[in-house]
Protein backbone atom coordinates (compact mmCIF):
# COMPACT_ATOMS: atom_id res chain seq x y z
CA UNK A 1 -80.61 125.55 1.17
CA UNK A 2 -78.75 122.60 -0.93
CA UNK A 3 -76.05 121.04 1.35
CA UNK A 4 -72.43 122.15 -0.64
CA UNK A 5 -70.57 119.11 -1.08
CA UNK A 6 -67.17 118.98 -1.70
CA UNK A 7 -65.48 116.22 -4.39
CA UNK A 8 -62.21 115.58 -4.56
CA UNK A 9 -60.97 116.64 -7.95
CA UNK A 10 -58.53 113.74 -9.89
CA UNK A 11 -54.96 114.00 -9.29
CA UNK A 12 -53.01 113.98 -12.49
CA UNK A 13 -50.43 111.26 -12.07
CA UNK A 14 -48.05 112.61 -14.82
CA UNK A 15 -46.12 114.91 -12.38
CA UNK A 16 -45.70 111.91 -10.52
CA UNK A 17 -44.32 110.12 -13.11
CA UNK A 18 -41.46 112.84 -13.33
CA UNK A 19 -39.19 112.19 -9.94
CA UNK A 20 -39.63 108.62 -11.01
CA UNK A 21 -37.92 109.31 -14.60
CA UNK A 22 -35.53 112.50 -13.34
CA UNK A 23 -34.49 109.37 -10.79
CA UNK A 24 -34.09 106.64 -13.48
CA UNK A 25 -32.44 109.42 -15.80
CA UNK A 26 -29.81 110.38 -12.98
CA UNK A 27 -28.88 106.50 -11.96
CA UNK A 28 -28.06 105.83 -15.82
CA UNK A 29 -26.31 108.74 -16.51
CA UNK A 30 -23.82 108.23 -13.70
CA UNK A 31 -23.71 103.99 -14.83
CA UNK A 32 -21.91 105.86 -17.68
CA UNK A 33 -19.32 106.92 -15.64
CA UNK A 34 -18.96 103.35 -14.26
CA UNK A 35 -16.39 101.16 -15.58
CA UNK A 36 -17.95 97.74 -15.83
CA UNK A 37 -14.28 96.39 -15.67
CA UNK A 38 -10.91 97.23 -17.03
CA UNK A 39 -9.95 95.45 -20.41
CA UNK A 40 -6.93 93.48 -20.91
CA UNK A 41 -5.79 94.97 -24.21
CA UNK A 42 -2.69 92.88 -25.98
CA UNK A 43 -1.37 96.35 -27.64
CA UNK A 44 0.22 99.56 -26.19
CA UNK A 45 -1.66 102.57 -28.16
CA UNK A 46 -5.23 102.65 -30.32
CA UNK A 47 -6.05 105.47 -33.21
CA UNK A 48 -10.11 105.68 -33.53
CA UNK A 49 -11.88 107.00 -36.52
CA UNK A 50 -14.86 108.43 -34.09
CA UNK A 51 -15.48 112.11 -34.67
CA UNK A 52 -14.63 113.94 -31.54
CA UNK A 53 -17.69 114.60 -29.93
CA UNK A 54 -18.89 111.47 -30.68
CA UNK A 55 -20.65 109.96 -27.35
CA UNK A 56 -19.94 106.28 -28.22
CA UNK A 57 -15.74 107.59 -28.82
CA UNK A 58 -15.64 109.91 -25.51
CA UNK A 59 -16.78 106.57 -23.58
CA UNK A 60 -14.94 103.60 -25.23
CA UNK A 61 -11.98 106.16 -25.27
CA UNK A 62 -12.40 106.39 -21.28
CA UNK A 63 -13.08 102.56 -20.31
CA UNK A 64 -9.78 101.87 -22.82
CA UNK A 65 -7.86 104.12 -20.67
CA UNK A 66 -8.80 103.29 -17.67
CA UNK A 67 -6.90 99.26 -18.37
CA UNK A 68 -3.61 101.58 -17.68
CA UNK A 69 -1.95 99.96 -20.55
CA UNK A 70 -3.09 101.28 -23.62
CA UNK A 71 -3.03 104.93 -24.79
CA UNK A 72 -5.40 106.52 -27.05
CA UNK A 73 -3.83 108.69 -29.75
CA UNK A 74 -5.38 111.76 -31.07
CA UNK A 75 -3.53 110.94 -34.46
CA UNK A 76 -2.75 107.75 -36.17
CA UNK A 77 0.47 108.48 -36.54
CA UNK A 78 2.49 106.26 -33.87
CA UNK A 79 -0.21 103.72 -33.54
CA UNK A 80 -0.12 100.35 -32.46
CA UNK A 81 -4.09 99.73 -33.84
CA UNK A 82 -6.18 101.76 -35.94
CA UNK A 83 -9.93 101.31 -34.83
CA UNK A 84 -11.93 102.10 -38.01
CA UNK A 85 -15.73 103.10 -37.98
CA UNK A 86 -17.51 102.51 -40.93
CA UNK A 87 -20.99 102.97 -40.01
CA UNK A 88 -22.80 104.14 -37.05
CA UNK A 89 -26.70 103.96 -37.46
CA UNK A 90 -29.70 104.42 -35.07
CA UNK A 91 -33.47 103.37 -36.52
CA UNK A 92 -36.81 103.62 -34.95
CA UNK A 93 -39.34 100.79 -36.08
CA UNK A 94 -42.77 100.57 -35.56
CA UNK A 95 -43.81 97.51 -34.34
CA UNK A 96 -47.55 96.87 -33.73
CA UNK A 97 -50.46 99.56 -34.26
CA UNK A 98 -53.17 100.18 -32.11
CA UNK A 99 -56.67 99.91 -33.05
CA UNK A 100 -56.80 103.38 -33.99
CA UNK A 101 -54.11 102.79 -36.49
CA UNK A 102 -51.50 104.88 -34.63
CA UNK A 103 -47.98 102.83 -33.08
CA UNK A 104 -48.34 101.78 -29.67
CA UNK A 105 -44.67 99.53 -29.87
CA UNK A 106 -41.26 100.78 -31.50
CA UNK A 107 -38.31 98.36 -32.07
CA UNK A 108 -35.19 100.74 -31.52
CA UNK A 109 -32.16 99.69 -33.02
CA UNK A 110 -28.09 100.75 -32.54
CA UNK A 111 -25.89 99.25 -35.62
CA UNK A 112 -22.24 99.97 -35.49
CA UNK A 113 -19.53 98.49 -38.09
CA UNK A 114 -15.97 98.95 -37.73
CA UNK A 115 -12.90 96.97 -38.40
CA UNK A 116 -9.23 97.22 -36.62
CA UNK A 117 -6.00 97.43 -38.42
CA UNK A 118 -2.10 97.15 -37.03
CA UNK A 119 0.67 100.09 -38.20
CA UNK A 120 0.89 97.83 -41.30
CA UNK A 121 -2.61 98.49 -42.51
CA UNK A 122 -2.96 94.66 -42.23
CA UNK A 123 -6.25 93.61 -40.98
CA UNK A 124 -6.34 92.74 -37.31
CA UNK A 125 -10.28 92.31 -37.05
CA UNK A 126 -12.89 92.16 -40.40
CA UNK A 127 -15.47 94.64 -40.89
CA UNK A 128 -17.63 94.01 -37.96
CA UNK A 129 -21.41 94.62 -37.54
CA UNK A 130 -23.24 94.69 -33.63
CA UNK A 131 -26.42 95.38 -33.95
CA UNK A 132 -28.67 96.30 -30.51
CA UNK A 133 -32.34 96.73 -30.15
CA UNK A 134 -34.41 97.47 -27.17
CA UNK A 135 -38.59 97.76 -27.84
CA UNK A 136 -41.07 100.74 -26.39
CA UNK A 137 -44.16 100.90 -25.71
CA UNK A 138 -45.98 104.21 -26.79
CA UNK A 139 -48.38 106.38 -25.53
CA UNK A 140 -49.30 110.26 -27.14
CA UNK A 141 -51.04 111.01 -23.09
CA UNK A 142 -47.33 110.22 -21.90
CA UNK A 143 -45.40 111.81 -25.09
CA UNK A 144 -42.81 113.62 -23.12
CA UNK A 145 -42.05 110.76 -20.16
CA UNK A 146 -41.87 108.87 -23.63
CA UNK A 147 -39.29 110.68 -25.26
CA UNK A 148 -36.71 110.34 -21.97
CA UNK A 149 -37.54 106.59 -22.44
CA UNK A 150 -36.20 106.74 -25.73
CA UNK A 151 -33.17 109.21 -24.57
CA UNK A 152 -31.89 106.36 -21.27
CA UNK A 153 -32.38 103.46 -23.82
CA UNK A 154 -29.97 104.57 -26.44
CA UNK A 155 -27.71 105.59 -24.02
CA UNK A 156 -27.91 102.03 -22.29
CA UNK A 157 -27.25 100.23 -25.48
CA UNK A 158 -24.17 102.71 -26.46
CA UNK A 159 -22.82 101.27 -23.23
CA UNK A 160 -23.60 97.80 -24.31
CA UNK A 161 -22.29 98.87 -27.43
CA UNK A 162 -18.93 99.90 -25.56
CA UNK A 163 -18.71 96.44 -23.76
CA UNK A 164 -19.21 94.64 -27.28
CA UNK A 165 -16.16 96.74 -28.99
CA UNK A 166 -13.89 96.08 -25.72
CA UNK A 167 -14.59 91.80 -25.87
CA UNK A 168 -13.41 92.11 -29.19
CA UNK A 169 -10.59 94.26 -28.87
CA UNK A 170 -9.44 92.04 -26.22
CA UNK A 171 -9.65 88.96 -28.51
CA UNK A 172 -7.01 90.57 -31.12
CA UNK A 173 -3.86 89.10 -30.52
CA UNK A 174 -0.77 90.74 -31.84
CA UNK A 175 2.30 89.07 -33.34
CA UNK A 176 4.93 88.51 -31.40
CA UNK A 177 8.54 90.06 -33.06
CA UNK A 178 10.52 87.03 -33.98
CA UNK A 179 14.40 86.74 -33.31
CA UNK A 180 15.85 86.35 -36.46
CA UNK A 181 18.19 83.18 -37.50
CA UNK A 182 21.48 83.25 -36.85
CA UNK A 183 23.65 80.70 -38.23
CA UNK A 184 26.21 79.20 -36.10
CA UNK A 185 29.82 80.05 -36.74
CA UNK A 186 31.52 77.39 -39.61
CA UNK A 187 34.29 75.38 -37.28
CA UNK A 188 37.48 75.45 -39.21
CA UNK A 189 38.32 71.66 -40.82
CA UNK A 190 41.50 70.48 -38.84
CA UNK A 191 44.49 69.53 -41.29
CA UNK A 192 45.89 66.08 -39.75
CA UNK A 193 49.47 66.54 -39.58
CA UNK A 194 51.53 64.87 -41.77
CA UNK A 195 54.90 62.82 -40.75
CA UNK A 196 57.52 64.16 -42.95
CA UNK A 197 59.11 61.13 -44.79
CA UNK A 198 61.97 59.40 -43.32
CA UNK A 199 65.47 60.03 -44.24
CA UNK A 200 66.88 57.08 -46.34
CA UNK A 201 69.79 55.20 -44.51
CA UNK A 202 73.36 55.87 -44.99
CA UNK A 203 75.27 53.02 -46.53
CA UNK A 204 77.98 52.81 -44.74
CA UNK A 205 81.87 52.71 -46.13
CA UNK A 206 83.99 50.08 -47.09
């Protein structure tokens, strides 16, 4: 009778790879809610152009708050600052091919351009381009653990991004009001007096 031996059968290490990214995906999402540091903002209230839902808005809104001296407005109306976004771009580059052909490297990249205007429409800050990238490496045997890569590195360069908008916000300076000029009261000119003329002598009488 043959001897029944037993083999251990391979362990699939993808389910192991999960706790490991449900970890890394749970420590970034709370860095969100983080405040790297309050920003010393020189004006009292901010309009932004982001659409409401926007990610990038809901957190620069938050971290601007949080300074305690600058309100966010839901309309421009009333505000110090307009922040205006003109662009808002994420792009997925391949960067080197395997030697079947297919990617095994992406280049990911987060643009943003914006500029910042005062109640005057004058232009605080230019039009203004930041431009992150972080690479990945690729694998179609790890497609899924993959994607969540992709997911926790855009959201660690929108919090980049955040930290790049707030430096510059703090560099505006606004003009200080100036007093205006007044001139100083004319003094009235003094008239000398004048020492009436003396009265001619009296002859006297012979």
């Amino acid at each position: 009778m043959l001897n029944r031996m037993s083999f251990p059968m391979p362990v699939s290490r993808n389910w192991l790879r999960w706790p490991a990214v449900l970890l890394i995906s749970a420590l970034l999402c709370a860095c969100g809610f983080h405040l790297r540091g309050s920003a010393n903002l020189a004006f009292s209230s901010i309009y932004m152009t982001f659409a409401p839902t926007s990610p990038l808005g809901i957190e620069l809104k938050r971290n601007i708050v949080a300074s305690g001296n600058t309100k966010v407005l839901a309309k421009p109306e009333g505000a110090e600052v307009t922040l205006g976004v003109l662009s808002e771009t994420r792009e997925k580059v391949i960067l080197t091919l395997n030697s079947s052909g297919r990617p095994s490297e992406y280049m990911l990249y987060y643009r943003l351009t914006f500029h910042v205007t005062d109640a005057q429409n004058k232009e605080l800050l230019a039009p203004t381009l930041i431009t992150l990238k972080r690479d990945i490496s690729y694998n179609s045997s790890q497609e899924l653990s993959k994607d969540a890569e992709e997911v926790l590195l855009y959201r660690d360069m929108q919090s980049d991004m955040v930290q790049q908008i707030l430096r510059r916000l703090a560099a505006i300076k606004m003009a200080q009001p100036t007093q205006p000029e007044t001139t100083p009261a004319a003094t009235p000119a003094v008239t000398p007096a004048t020492t009436p003329p003396a009265a001619p002598a009296a002859t006297p009488a012979k």
